[in-house]
Protein backbone atom coordinates (compact mmCIF):
# COMPACT_ATOMS: atom_id res chain seq x y z
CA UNK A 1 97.32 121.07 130.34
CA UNK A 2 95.96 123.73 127.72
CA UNK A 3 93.20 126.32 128.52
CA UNK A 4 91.96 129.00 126.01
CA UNK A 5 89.19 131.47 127.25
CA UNK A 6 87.12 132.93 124.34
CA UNK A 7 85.29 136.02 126.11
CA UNK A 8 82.11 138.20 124.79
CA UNK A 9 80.97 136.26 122.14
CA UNK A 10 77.84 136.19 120.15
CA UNK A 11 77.74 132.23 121.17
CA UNK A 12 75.31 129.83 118.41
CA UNK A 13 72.69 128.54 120.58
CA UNK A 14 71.18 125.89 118.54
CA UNK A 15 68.32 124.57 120.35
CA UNK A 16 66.87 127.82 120.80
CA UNK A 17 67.84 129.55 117.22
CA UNK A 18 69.14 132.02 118.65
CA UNK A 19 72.34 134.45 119.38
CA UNK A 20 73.05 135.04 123.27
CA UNK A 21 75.30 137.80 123.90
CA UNK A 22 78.20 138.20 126.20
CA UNK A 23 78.87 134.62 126.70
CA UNK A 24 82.60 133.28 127.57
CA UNK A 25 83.66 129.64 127.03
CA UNK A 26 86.78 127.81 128.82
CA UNK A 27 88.32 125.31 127.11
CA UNK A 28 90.41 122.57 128.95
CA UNK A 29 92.52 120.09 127.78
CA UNK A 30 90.74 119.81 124.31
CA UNK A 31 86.61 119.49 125.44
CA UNK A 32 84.81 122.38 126.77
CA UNK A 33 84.99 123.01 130.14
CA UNK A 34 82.24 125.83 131.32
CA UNK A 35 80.22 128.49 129.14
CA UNK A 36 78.77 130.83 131.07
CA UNK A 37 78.27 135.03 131.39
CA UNK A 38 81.15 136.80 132.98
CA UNK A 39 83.28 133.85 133.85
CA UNK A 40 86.20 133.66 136.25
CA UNK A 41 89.38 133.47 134.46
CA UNK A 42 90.93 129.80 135.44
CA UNK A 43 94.43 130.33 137.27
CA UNK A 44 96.53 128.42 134.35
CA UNK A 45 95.50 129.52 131.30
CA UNK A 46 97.57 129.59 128.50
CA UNK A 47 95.22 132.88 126.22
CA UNK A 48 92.48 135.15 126.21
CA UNK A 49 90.47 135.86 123.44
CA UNK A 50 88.05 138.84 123.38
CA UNK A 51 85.53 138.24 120.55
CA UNK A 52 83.98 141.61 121.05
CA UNK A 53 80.64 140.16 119.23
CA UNK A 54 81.64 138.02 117.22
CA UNK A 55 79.77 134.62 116.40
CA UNK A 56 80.79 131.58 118.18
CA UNK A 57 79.76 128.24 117.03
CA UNK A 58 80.18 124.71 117.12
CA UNK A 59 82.45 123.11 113.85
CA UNK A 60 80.53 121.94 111.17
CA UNK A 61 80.13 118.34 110.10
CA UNK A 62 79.40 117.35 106.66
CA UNK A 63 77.78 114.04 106.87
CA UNK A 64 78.61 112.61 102.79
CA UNK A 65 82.26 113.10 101.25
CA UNK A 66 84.86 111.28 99.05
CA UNK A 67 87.93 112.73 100.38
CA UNK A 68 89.85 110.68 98.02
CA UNK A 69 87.75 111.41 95.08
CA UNK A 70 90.75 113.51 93.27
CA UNK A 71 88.60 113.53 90.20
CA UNK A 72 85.08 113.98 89.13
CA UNK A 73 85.88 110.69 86.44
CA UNK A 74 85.38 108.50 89.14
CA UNK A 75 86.67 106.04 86.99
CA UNK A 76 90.09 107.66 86.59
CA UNK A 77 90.50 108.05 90.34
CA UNK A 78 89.89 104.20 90.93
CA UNK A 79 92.91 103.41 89.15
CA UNK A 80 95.37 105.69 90.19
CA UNK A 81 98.23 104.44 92.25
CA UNK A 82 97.80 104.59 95.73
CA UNK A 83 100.46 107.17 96.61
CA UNK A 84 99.44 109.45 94.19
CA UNK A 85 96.07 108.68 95.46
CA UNK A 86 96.97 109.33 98.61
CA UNK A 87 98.79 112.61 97.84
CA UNK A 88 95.91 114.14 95.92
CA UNK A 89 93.22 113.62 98.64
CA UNK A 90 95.93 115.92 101.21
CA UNK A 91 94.50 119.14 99.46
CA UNK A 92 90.82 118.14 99.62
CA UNK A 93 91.26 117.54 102.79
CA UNK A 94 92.78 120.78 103.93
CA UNK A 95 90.13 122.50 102.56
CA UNK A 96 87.78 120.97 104.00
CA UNK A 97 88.92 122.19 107.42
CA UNK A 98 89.68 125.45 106.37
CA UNK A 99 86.10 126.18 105.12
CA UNK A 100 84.96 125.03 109.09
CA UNK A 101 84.26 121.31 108.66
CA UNK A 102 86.23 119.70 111.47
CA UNK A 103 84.04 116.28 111.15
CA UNK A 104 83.67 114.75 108.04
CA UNK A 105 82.24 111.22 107.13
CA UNK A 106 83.84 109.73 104.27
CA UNK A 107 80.72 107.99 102.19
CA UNK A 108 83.72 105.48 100.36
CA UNK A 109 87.10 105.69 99.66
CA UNK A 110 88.96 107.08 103.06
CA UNK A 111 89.97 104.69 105.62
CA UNK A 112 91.80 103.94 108.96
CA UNK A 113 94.94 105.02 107.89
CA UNK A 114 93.79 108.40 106.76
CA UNK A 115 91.49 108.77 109.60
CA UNK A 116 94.59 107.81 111.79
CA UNK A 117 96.66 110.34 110.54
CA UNK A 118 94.23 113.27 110.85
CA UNK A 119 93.61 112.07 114.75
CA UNK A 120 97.32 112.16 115.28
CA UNK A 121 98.04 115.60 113.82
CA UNK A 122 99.99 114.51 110.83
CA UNK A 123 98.22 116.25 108.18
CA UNK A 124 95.81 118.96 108.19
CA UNK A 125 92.30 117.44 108.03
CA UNK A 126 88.73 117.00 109.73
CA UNK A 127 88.08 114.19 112.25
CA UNK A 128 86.91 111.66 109.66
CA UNK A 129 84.35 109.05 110.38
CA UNK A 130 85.63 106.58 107.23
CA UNK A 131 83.36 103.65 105.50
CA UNK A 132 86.34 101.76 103.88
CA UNK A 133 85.03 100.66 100.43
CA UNK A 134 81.09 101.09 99.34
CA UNK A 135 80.03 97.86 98.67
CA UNK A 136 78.53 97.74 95.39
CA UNK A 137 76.85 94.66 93.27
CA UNK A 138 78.38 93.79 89.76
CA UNK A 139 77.04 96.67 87.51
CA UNK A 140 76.43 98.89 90.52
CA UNK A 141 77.18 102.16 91.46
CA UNK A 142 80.91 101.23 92.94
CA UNK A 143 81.45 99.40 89.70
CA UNK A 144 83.41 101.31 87.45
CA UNK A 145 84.23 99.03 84.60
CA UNK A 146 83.10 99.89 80.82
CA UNK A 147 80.85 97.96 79.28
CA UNK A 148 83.59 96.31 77.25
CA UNK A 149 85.63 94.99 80.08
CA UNK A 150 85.97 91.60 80.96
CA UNK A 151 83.76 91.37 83.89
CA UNK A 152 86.65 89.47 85.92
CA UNK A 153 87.40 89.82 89.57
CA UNK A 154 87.93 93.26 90.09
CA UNK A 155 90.29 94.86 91.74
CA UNK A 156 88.68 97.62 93.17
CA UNK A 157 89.26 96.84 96.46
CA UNK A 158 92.96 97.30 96.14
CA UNK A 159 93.06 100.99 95.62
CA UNK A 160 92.53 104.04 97.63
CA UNK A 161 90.97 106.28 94.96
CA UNK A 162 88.23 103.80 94.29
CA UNK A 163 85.29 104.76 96.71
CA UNK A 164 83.81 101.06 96.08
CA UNK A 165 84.58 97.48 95.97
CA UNK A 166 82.39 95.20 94.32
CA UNK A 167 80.90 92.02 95.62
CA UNK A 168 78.05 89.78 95.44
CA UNK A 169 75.83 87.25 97.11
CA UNK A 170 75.00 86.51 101.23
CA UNK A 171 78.69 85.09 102.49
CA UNK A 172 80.35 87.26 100.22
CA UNK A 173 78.75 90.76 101.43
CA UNK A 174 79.22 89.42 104.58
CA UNK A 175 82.72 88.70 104.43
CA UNK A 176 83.54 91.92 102.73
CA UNK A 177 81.69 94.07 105.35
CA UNK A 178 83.16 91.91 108.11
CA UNK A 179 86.68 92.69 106.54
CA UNK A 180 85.69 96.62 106.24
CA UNK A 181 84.53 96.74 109.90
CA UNK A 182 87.98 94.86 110.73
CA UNK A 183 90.11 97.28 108.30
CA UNK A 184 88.48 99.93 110.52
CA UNK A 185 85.57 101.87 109.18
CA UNK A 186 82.97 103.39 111.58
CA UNK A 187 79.99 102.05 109.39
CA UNK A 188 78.96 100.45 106.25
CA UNK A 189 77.88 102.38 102.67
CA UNK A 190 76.19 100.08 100.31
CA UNK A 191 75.19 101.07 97.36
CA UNK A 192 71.36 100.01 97.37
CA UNK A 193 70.51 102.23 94.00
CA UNK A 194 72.18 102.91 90.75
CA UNK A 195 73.60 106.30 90.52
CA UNK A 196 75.00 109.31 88.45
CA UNK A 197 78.79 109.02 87.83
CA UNK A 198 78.79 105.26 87.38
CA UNK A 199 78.42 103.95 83.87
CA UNK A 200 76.01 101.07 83.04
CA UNK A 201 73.56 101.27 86.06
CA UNK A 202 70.19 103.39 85.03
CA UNK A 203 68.90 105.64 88.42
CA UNK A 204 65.46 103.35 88.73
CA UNK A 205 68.22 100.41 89.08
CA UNK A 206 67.97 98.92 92.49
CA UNK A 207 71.28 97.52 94.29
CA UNK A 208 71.36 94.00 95.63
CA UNK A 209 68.78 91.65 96.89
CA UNK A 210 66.89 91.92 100.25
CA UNK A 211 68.69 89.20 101.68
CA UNK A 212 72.11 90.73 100.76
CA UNK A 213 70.73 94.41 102.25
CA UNK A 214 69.86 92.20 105.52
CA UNK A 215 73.21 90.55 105.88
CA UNK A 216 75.76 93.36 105.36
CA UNK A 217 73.00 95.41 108.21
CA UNK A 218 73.52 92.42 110.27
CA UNK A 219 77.23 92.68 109.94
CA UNK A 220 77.49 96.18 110.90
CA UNK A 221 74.75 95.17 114.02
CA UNK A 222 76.50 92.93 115.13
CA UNK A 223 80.11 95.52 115.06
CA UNK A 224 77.52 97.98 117.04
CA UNK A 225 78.15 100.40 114.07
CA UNK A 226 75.19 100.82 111.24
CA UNK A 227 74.50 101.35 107.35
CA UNK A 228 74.25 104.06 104.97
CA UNK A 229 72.83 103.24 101.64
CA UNK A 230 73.08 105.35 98.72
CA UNK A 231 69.15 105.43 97.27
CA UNK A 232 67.56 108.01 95.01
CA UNK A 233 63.56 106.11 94.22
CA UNK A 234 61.29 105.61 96.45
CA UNK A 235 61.62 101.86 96.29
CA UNK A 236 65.34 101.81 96.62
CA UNK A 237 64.71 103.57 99.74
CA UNK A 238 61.67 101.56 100.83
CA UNK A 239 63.87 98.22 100.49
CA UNK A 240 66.77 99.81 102.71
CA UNK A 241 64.59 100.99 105.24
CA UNK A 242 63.39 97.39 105.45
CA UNK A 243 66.58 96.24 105.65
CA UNK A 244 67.63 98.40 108.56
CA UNK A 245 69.93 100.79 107.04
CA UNK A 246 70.13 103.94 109.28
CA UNK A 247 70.76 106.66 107.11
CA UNK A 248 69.83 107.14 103.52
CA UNK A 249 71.79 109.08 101.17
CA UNK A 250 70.86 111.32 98.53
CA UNK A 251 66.83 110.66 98.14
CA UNK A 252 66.71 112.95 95.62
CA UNK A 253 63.42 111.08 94.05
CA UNK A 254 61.52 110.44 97.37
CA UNK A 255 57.79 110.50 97.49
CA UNK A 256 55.42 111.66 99.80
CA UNK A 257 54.45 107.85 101.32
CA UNK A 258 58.65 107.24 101.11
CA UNK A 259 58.63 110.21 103.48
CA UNK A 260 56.09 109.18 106.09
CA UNK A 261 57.76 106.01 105.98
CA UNK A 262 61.31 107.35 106.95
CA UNK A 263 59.65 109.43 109.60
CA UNK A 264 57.85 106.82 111.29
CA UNK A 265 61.26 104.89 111.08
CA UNK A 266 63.50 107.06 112.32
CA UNK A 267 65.87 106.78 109.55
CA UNK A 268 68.25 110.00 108.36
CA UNK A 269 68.44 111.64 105.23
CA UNK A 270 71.63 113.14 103.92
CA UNK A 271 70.99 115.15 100.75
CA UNK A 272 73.16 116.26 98.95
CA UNK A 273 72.28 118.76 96.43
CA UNK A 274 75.21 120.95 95.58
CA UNK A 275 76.99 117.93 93.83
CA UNK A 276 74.59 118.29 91.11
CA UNK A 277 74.19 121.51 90.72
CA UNK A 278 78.07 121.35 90.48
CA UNK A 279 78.04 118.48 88.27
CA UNK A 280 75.60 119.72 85.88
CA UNK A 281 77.45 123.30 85.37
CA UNK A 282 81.26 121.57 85.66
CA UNK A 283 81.10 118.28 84.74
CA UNK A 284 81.76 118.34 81.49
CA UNK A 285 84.86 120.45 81.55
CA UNK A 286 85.76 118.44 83.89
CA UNK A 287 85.64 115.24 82.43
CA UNK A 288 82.54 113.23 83.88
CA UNK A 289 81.80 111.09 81.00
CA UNK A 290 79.10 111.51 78.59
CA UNK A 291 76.73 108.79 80.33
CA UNK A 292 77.10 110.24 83.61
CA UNK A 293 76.39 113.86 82.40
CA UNK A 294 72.62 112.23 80.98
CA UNK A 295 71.82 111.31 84.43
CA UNK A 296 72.22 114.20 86.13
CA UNK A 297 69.10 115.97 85.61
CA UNK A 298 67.07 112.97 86.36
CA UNK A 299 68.14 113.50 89.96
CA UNK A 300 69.06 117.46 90.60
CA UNK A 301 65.46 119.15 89.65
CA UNK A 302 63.62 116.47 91.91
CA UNK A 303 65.99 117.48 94.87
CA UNK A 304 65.17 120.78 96.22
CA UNK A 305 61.62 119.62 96.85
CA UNK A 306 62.79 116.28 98.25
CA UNK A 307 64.00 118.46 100.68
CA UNK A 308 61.17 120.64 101.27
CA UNK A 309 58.93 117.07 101.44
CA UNK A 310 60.96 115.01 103.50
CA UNK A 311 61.31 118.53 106.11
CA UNK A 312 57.43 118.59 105.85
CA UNK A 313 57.19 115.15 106.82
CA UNK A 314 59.27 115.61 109.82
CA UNK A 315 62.45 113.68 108.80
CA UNK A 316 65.91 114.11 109.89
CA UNK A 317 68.52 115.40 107.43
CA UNK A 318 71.83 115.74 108.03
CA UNK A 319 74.63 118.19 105.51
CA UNK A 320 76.17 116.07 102.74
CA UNK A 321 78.01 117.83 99.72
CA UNK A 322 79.38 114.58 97.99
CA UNK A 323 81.43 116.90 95.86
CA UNK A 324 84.53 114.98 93.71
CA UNK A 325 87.55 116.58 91.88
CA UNK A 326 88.04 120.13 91.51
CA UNK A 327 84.20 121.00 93.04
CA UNK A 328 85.15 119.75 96.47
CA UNK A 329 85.73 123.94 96.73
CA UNK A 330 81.97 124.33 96.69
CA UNK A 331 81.54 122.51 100.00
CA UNK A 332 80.09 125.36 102.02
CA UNK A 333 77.08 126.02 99.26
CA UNK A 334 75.06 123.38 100.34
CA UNK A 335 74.29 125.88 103.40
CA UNK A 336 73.20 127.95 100.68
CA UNK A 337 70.92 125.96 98.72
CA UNK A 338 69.61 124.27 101.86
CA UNK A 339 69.06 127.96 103.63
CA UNK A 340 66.72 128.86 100.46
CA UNK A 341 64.28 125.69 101.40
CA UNK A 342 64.07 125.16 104.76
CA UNK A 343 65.42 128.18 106.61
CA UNK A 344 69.27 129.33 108.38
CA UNK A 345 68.81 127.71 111.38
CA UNK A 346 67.39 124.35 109.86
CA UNK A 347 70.24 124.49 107.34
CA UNK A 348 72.36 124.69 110.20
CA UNK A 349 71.42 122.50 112.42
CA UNK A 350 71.53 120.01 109.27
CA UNK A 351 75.46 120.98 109.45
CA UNK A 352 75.72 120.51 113.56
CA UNK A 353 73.12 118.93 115.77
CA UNK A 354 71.94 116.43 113.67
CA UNK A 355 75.05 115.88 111.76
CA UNK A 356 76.24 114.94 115.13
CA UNK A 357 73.32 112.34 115.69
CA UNK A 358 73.77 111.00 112.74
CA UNK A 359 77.67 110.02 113.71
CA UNK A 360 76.96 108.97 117.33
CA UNK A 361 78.67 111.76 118.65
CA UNK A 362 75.38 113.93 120.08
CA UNK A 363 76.53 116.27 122.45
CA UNK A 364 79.89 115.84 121.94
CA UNK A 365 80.43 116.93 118.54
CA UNK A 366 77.78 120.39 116.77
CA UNK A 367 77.59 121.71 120.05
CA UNK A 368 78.99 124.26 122.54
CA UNK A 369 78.44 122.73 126.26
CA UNK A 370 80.59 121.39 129.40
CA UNK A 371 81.66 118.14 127.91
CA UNK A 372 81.45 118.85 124.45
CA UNK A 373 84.80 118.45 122.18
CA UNK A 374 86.19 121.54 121.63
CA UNK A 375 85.35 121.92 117.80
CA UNK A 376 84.96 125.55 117.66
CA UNK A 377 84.40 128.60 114.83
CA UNK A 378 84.79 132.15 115.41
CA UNK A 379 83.13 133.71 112.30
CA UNK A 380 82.48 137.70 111.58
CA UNK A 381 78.27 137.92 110.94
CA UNK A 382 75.55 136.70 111.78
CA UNK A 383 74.83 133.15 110.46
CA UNK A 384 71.27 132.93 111.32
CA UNK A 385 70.86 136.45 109.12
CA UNK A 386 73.42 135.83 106.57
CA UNK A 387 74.05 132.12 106.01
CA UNK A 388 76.97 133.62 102.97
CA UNK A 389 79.09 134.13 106.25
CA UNK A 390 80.01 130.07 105.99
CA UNK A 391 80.17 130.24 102.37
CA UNK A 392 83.12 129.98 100.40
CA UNK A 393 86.83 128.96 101.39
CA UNK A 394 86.30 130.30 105.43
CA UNK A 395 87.26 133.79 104.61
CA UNK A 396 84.84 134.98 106.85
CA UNK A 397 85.96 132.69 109.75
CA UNK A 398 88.13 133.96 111.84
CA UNK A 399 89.15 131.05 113.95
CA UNK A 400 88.74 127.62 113.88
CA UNK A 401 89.54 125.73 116.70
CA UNK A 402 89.53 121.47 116.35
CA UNK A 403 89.68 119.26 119.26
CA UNK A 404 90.91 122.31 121.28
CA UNK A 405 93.56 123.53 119.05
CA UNK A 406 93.71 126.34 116.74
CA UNK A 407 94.14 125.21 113.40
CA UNK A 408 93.32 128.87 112.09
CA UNK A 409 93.90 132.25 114.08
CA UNK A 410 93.10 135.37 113.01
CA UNK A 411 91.89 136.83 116.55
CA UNK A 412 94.18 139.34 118.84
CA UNK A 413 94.86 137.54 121.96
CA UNK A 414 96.71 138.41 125.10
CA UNK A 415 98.58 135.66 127.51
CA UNK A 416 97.29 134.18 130.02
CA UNK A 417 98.67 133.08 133.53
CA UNK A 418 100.83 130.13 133.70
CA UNK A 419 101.56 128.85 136.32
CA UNK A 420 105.09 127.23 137.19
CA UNK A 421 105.12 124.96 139.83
């Protein structure tokens, strides 16, 4: 059995927005045991932490990543050979959890294996929620074939660095989700829009047919699991929603009806600005092709007041970054650029509480209560004041703590009591 006692801590209440001082949390065997003022010292415990003041705060969660997008070229990525593949999503990965994300949801690309991996502590990585493949209509936004190709079966499916597999028609979505859900991944992504860093499908472009939407939804129903679709327009969004999809990614063009209408429906948002800000200033130097680079625009100035219209509106929106390649290291800005809309705490919460409803782990995962997994960040400032403390690569964090176990220490501790029976 492991127990860690953090003592005196500035501890992240959430609910309330606020900091509460002098607050120690016990952590057992991985999940949080008691938080409290002033707390007896458990009889076995293996280290005490005095934070004299410093922030404590449940791990972040960001909602929409590629972990195995090793290069903004999408394209290139898809066909790389698996192992290499493999190799070159370890690093993303890493840094992920060293900037404080210990949950991640992979929007396409990481699966069961990777996901396995991280839960058994052989590589350095977030928990990760994984989709498997995007499913993604011929000339979609998981279809990354030029326009000269032969349009022949394509082997997307085949290859870790592809976020997407495309398929088409009723029995086939079905079958594809079906073998997703069986290949392990903790929901669907369809792609339900056209997008940026695909080449041949316009934004406006709408993905599949209603009765396609309504059978891969059924699919994931039926596996008590849900969808994400990836939708920028209002009617892209408006046909999802109909569908059943659960959360709705990006939304970049929403209007104001769109907005009521997710409300009313209960259905998530998970924008994801920083990607384009990122892909407008990098993407060229870093080889996002020509046609992609055109789009981008179209979809990043209409964002920030997405944002400040679907918060209006009342709507849930959960952190997404969706950064690829070598801007994966501007994870942490979305805080920023979320902070300057809606407020710190909103941005947070964005990052924990809802992030958490969003993958069905509410009150186990984004927060700090009896019960709770131990996901855990000791970080020097004041996040609610100075939302730069998260940004970054973590250097302001001084501990992060995943699944009750330290996988960064910076804090002065001294032993505990052991006992030896």
């Amino acid at each position: 059995m492991s127990v860690f006692v953090l003592r005196n801590a500035n501890l992240l209440d959430l609910e309330k927005g606020e900091l509460v001082d002098g607050m120690d949390v016990v952590v057992v065997d991985g999940h949080v045991a008691e938080v409290g003022s002033r707390l007896a010292q458990p009889r076995a415990t293996d280290a005490v932490y005095e934070l004299y003041g410093l922030t404590l705060m449940p791990g972040l969660i960001d909602c929409h990543v590629h972990v195995t997008a090793s290069s903004v070229n999408l394209g290139l990525a898809a066909r790389l050979p698996n192992a290499l593949g493999i190799i070159r999503s370890l690093p993303i990965l890493k840094g992920m959890l060293m900037r404080g994300f210990t949950t991640v949801r992979d929007a396409g690309g990481g699966d069961w294996a990777l996901g396995q991996a991280a839960k058994d502590g052989l590589i350095e990585s977030p928990r990760l929620f994984t989709s498997g493949k995007a499913l993604s209509q011929t000339g979609g936004h998981g279809d990354f074939r030029a326009r000269s190709d032969q349009l022949e079966s394509c082997a997307c499916s085949f290859r870790i660095g592809n976020i997407g597999r495309v398929v088409d028609g009723v029995d086939e979505v079905r079958r594809a989700a079906r073998e997703e859900l069986t290949k392990g991944a903790t929901q669907i992504k369809v792609m339900a829009s056209g997008g940026v860093t695909s080449p041949n499908d316009p934004i406006g472009n709408t993905g599949y047919s209603m009765d396609e939407l309504r059978a891969i939804v059924d699919e994931a129903t039926a596996w008590q699991t849900y969808v994400m679709a990836h939708a920028y327009t209002p009617r892209a969004i408006r046909r999802a929603v109909e569908a059943g999809v659960r959360t709705i990614e990006h939304g970049n063009l929403v209007d104001e009806a769109t907005a009521v209408l997710l409300e009313e429906s209960g259905v998530f948002v998970v924008p994801t600005l920083i990607t384009f800000d990122m892909l407008s200033l990098e993407g060229a130097s870093l080889g996002l092709p020509p046609e992609s680079i055109a789009k981008v625009d179209d979809v990043r100035l209409a964002g920030r007041e997405a944002i400040a219209m679907l918060h209006r509106a009342g709507v849930k929106m959960g952190y997404g970054s969706d950064l690829l390649g070598e801007s994966h290291r501007h994870q942490s800005e979305e805080l920023r650029v979320r902070s300057e809309i809606i407020g710190n705490l909103e941005a947070l919460r964005s990052a924990t509480t809802v992030a958490a409803e969003i993958v069905q782990h509410a009150g186990k995962l984004g927060v700090i209560q009896p019960g709770a997994i131990a996901d855990l960040l000791v970080v020097r400032g004041n996040p609610l004041h100075d939302i730069g403390v998260l940004t970054g690569q973590g250097e302001n964090i001084a501990a992060i703590m995943k699944d009750g176990k330290f996988v960064k220490n910076e804090l002065p501790a001294r032993p505990g009591t052991v006992l030896v029976n």
